[in-house]
N, C-alpha and C. Protein backbone atom coordinates (compact mmCIF):
# COMPACT_ATOMS: atom_id res chain seq x y z
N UNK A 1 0.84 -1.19 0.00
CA UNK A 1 0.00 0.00 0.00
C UNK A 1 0.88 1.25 0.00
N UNK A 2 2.10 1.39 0.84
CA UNK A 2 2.34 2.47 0.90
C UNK A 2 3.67 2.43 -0.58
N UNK A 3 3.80 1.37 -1.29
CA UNK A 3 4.59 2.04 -2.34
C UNK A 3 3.67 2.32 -3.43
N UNK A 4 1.99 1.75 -3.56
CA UNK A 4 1.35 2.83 -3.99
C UNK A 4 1.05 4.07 -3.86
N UNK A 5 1.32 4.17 -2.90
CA UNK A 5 0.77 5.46 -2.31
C UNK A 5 2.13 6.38 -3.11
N UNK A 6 3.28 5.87 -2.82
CA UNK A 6 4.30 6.27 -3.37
C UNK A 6 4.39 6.92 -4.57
N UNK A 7 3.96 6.06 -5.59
CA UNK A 7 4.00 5.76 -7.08
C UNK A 7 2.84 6.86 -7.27
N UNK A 8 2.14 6.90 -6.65
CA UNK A 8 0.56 8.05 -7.03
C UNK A 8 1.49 9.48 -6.86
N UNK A 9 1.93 9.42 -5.61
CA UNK A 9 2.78 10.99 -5.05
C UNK A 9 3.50 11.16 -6.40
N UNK A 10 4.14 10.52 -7.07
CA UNK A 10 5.38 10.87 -7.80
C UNK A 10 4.91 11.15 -9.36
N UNK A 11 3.96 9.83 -9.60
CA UNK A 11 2.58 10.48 -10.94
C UNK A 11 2.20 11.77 -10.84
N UNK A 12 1.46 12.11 -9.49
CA UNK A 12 0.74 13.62 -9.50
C UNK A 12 1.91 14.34 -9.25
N UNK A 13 2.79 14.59 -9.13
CA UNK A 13 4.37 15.56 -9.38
C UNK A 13 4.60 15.40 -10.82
N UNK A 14 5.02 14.25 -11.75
CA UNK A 14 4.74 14.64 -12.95
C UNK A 14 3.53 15.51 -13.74
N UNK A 15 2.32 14.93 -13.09
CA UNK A 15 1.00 15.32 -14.35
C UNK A 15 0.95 17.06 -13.46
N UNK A 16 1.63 17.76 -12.06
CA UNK A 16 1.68 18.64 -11.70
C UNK A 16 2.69 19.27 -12.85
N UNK A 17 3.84 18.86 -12.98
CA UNK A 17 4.41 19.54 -14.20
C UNK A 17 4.23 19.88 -15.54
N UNK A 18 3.48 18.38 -16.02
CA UNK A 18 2.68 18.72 -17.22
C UNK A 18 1.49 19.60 -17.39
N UNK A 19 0.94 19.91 -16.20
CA UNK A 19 -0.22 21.24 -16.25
C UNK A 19 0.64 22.34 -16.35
N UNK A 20 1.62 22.73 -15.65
CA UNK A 20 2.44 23.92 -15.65
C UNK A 20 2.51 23.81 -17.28
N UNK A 21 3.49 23.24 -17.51
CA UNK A 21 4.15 23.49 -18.92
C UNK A 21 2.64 23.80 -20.03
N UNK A 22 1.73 22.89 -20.12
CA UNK A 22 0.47 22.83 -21.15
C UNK A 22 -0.18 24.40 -20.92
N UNK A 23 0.09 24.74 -19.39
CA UNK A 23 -0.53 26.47 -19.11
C UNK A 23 0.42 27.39 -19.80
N UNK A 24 1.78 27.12 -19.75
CA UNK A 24 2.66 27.89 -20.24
C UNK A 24 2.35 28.02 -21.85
N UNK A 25 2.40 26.60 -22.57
CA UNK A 25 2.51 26.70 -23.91
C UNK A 25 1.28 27.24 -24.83
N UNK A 26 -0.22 27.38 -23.58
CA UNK A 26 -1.21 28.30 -24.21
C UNK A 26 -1.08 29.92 -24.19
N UNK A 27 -0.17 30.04 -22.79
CA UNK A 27 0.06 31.31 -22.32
C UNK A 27 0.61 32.06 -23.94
N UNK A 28 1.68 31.50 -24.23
CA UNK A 28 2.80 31.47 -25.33
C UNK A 28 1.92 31.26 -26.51
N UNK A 29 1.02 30.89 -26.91
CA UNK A 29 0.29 30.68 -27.88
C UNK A 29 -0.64 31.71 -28.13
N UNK A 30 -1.20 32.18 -27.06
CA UNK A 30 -2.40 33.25 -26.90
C UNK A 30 -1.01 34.43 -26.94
N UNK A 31 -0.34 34.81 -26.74
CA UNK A 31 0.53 36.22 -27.01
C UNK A 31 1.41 35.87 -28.50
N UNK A 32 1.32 34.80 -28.93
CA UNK A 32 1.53 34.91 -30.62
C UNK A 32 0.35 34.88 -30.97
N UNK A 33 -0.72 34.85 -31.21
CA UNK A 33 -1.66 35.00 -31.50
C UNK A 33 -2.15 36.92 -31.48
N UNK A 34 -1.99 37.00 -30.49
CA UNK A 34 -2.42 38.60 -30.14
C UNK A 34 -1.02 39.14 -31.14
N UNK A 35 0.06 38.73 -31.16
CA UNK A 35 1.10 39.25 -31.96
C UNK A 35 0.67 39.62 -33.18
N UNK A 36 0.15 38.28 -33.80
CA UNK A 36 -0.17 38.22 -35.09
C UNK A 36 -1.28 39.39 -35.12
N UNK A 37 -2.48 39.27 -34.67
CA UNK A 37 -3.68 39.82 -34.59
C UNK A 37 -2.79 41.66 -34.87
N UNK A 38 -1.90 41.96 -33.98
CA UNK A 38 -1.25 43.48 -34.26
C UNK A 38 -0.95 43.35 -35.05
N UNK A 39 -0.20 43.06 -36.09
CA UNK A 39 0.79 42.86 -36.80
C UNK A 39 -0.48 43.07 -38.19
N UNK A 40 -1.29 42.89 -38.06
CA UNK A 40 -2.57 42.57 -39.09
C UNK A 40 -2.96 43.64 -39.26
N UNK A 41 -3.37 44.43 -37.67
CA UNK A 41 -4.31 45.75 -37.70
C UNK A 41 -3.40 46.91 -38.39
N UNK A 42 -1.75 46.53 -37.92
CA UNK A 42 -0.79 48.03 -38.62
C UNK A 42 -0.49 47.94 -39.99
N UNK A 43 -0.79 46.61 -40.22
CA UNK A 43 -0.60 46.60 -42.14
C UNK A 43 -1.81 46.89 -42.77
N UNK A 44 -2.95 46.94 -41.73
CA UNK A 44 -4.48 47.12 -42.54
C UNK A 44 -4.16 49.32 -41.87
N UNK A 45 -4.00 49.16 -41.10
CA UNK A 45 -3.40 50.98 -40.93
C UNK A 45 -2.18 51.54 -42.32
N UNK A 46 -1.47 51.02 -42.61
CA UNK A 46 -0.57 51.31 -43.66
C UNK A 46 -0.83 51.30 -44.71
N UNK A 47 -1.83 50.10 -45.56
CA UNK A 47 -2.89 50.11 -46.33
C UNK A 47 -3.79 51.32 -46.66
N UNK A 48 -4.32 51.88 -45.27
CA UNK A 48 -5.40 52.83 -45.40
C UNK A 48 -4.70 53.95 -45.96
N UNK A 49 -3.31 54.30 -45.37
CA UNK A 49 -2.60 55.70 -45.48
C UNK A 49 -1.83 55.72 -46.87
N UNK A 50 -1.69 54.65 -47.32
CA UNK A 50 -1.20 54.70 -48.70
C UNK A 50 -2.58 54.98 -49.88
N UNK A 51 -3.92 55.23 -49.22
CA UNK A 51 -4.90 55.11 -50.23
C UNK A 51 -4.65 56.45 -50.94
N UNK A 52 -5.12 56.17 -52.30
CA UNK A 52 -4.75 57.18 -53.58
C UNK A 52 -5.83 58.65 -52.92
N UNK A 53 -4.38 59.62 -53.22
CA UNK A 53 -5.52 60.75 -52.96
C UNK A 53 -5.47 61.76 -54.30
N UNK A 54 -6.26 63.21 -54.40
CA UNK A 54 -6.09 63.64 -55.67
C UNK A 54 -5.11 64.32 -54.96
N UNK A 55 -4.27 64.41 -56.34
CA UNK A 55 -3.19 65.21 -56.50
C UNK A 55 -2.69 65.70 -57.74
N UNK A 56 -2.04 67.18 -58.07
CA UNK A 56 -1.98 67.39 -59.40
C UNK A 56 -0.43 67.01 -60.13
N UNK A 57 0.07 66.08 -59.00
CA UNK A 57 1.34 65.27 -59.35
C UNK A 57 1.73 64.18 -60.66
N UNK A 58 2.46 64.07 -61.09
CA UNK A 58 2.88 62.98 -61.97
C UNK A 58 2.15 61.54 -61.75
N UNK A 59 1.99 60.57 -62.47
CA UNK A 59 1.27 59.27 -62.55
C UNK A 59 2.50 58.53 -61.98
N UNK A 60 3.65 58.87 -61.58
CA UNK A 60 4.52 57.68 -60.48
C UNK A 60 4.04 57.67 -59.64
N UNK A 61 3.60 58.49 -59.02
CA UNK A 61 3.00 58.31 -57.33
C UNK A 61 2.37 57.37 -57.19
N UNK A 62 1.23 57.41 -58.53
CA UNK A 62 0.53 56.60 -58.56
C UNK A 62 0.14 55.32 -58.64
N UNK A 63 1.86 55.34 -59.30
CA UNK A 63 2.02 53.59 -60.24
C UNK A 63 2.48 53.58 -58.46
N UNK A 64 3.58 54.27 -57.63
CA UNK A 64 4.20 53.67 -56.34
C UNK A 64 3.02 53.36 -55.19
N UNK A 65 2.47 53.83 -55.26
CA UNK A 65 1.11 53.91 -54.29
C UNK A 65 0.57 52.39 -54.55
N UNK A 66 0.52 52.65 -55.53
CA UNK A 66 -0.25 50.87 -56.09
C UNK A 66 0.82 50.32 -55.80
N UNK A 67 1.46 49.97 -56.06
CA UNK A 67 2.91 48.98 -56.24
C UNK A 67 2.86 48.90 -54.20
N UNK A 68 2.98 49.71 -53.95
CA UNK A 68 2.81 49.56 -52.10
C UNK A 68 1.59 48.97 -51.65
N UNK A 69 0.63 49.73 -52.33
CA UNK A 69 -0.46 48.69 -51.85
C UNK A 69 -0.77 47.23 -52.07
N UNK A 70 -0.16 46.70 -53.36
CA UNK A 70 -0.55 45.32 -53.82
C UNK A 70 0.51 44.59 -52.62
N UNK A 71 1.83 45.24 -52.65
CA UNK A 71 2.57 44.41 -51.49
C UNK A 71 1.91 44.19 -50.38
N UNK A 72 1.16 45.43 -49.61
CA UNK A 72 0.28 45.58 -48.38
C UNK A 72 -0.66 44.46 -48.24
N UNK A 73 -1.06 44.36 -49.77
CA UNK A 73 -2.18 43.27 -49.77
C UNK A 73 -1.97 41.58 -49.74
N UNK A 74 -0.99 41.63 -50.00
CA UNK A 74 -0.16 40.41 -50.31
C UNK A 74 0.45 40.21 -49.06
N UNK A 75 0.87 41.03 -48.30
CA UNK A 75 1.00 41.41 -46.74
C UNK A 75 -0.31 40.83 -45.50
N UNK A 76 -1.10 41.67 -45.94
CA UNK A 76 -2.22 40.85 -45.42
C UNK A 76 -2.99 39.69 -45.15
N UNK A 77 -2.92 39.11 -46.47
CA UNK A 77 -3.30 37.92 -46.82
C UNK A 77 -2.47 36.98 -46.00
N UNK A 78 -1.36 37.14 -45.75
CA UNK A 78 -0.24 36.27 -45.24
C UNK A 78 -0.45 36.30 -43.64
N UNK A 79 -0.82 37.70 -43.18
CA UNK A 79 -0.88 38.11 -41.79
C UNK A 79 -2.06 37.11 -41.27
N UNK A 80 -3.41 37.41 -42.14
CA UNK A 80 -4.59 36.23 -41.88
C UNK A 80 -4.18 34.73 -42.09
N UNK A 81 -3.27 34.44 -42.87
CA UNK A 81 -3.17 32.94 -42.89
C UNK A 81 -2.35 33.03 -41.35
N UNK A 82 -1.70 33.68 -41.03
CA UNK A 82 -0.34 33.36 -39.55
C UNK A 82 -1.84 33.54 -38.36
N UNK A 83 -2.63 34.63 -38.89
CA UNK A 83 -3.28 34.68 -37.89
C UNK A 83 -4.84 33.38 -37.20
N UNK A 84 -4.95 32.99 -38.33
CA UNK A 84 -5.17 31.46 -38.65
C UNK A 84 -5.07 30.12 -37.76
N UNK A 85 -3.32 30.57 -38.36
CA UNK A 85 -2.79 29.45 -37.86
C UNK A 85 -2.18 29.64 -36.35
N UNK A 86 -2.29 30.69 -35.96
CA UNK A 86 -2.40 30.92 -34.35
C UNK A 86 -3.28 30.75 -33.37
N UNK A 87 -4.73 31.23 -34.14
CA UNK A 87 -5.67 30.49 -33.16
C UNK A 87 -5.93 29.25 -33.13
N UNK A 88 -5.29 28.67 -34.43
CA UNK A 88 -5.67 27.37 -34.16
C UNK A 88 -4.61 26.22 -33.47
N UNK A 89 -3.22 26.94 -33.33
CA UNK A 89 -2.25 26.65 -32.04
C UNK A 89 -3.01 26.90 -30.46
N UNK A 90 -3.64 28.19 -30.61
CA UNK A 90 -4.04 28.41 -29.10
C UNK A 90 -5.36 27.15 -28.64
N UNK A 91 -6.02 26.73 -29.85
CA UNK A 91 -6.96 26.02 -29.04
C UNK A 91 -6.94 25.14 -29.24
N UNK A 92 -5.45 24.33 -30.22
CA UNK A 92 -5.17 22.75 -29.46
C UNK A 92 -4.23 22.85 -28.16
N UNK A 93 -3.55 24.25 -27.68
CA UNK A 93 -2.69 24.26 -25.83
C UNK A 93 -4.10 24.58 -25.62
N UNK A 94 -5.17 25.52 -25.38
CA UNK A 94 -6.27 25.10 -24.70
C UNK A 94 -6.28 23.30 -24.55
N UNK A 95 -6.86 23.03 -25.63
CA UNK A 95 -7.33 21.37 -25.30
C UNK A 95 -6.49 20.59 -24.86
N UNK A 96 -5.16 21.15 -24.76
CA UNK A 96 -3.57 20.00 -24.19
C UNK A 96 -3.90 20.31 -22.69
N UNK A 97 -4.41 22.03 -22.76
CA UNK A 97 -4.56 22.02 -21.04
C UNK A 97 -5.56 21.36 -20.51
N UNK A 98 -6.53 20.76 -20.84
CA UNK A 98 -7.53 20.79 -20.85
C UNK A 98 -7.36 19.51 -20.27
N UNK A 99 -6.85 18.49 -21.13
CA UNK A 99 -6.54 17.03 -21.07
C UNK A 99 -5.67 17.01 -20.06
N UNK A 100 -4.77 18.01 -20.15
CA UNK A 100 -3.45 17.40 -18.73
C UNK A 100 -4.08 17.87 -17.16
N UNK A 101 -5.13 18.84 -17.01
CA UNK A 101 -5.89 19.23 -15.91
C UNK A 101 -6.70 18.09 -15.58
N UNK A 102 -7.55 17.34 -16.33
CA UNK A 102 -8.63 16.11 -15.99
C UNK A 102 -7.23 14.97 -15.77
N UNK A 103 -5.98 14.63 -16.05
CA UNK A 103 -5.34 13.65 -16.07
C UNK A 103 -5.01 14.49 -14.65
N UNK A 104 -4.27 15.43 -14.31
CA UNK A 104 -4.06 15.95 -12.78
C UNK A 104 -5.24 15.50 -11.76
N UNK A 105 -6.27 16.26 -11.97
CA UNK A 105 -7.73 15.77 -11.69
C UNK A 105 -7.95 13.99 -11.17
N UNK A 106 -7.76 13.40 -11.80
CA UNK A 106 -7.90 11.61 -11.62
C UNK A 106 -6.95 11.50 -10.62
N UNK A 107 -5.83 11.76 -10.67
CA UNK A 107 -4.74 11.51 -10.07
C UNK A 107 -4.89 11.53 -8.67
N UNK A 108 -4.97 12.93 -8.44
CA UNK A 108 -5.38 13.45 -6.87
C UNK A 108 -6.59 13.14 -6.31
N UNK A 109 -7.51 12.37 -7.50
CA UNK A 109 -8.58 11.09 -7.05
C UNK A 109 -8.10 10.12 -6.27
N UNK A 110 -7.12 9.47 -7.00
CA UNK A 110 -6.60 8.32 -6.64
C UNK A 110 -6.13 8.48 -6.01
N UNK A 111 -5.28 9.51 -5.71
CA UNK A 111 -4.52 9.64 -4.50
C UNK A 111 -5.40 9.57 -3.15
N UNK A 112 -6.18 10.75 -3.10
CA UNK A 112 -7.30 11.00 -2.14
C UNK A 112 -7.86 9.39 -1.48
N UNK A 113 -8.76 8.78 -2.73
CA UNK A 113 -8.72 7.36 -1.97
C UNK A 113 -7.84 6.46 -1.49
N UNK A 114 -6.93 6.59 -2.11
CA UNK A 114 -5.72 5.94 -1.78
C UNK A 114 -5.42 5.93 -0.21
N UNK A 115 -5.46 7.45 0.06
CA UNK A 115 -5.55 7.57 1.74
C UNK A 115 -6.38 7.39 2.19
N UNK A 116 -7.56 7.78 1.94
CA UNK A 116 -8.67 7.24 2.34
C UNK A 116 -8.68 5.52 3.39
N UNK A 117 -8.39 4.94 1.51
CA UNK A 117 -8.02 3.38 2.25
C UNK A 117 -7.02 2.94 3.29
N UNK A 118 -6.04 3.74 3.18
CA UNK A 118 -5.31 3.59 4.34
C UNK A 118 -5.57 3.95 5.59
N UNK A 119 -6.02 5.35 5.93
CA UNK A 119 -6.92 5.66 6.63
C UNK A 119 -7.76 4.52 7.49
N UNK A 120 -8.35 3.91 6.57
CA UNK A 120 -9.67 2.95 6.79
C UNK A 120 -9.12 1.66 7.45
N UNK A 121 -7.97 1.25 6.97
CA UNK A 121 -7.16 0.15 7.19
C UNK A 121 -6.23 0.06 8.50
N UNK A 122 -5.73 1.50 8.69
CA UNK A 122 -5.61 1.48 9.91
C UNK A 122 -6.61 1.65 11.05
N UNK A 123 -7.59 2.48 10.72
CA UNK A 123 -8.77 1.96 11.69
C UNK A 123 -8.73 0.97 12.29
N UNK A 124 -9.34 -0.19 10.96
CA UNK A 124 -9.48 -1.54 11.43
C UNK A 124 -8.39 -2.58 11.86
N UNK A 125 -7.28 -1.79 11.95
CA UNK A 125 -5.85 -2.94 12.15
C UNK A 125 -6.06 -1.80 13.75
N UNK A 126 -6.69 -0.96 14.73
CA UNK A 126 -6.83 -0.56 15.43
C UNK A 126 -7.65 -1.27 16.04
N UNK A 127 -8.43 -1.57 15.73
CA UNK A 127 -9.76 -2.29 15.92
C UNK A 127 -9.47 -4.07 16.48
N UNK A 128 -9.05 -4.50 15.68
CA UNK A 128 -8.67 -5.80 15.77
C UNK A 128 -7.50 -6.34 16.81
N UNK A 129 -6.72 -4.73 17.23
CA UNK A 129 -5.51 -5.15 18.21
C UNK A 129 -6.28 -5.55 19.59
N UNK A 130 -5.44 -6.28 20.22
CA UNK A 130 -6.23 -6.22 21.34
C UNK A 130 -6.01 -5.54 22.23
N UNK A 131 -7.22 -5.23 23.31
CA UNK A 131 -7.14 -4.24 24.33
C UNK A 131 -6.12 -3.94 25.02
N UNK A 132 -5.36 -2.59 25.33
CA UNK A 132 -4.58 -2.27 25.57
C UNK A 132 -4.85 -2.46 27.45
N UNK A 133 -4.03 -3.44 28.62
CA UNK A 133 -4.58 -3.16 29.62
C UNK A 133 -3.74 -2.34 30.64
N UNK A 134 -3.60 -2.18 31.48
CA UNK A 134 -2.88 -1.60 32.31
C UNK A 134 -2.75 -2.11 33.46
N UNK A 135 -1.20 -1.84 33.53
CA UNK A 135 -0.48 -3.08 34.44
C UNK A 135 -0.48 -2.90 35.75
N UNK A 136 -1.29 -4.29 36.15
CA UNK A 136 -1.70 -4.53 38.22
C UNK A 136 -0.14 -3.74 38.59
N UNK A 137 -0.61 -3.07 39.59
CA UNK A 137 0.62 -2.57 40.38
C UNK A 137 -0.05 -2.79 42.19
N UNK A 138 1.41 -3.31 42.40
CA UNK A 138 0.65 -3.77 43.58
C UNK A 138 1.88 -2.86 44.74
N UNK A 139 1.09 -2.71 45.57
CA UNK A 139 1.41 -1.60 46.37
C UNK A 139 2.43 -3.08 47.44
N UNK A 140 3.42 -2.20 47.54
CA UNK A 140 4.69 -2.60 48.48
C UNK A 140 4.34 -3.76 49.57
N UNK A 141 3.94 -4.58 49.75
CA UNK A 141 3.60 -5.34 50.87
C UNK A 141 4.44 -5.72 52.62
């Protein structure tokens, strides 16, 4: 019993580490994610400020303006695929956390009964000893 008890202590110290780390790697997932998400809004801001305005300038501006914007756009497109593929990193570490919390969860089940039973077992190995008596003392004769 008690090198189960053992073996449970040393499981829930691992699956305790694997919650840390699975919290960490959403933590880390959700701030690339928000990365990306910026990174999106200042190229859709740079986009806006390059939009064609009138001017009684030469037609380069115009060809450069475009030529910046198609990059911007081509920019974008790329920012939504990263940004994509970030949320969909953040909510398989959600679901890693998710899984390594219910595997923590069981654990400290088992553990819990685990003592429990021991608990219970010494009771009854209390129970079964026999009466403790106390020893005749006999006064000096």
């Amino acid at each position: 019993m008690r090198d189960r008890r053992a073996q449970l202590a040393r499981i829930d110290r691992v699956r305790g580490v694997q919650v840390r780390l699975a919290r960490a790697a959403e933590a880390d997932a959700q701030a690339r994610a928000a990365s990306e998400t910026a990174l999106t809004q200042r190229i859709a801001q740079l986009a806006a400020a390059i939009a064609p305005a009138p001017s009684a300038g030469a037609g380069f501006t115009l060809a450069a303006s475009a030529h910046y914007r198609d990059k911007l756009q081509q920019s974008a497109h790329a920012a939504k695929a990263r940004v994509a593929a970030a949320e969909a990193r953040v909510a398989d570490a959600a679901q890693a956390t998710r899984a390594a919390t219910r595997d923590q969860k069981a654990v400290e089940k088992l553990r819990a009964r685990a003592d429990a039973d021991a608990a219970l077992a010494a009771i009854r190995a209390l129970e079964g000893a026999p009466a403790a008596r106390r020893p005749v003392r006999h006064d000096p004769c």
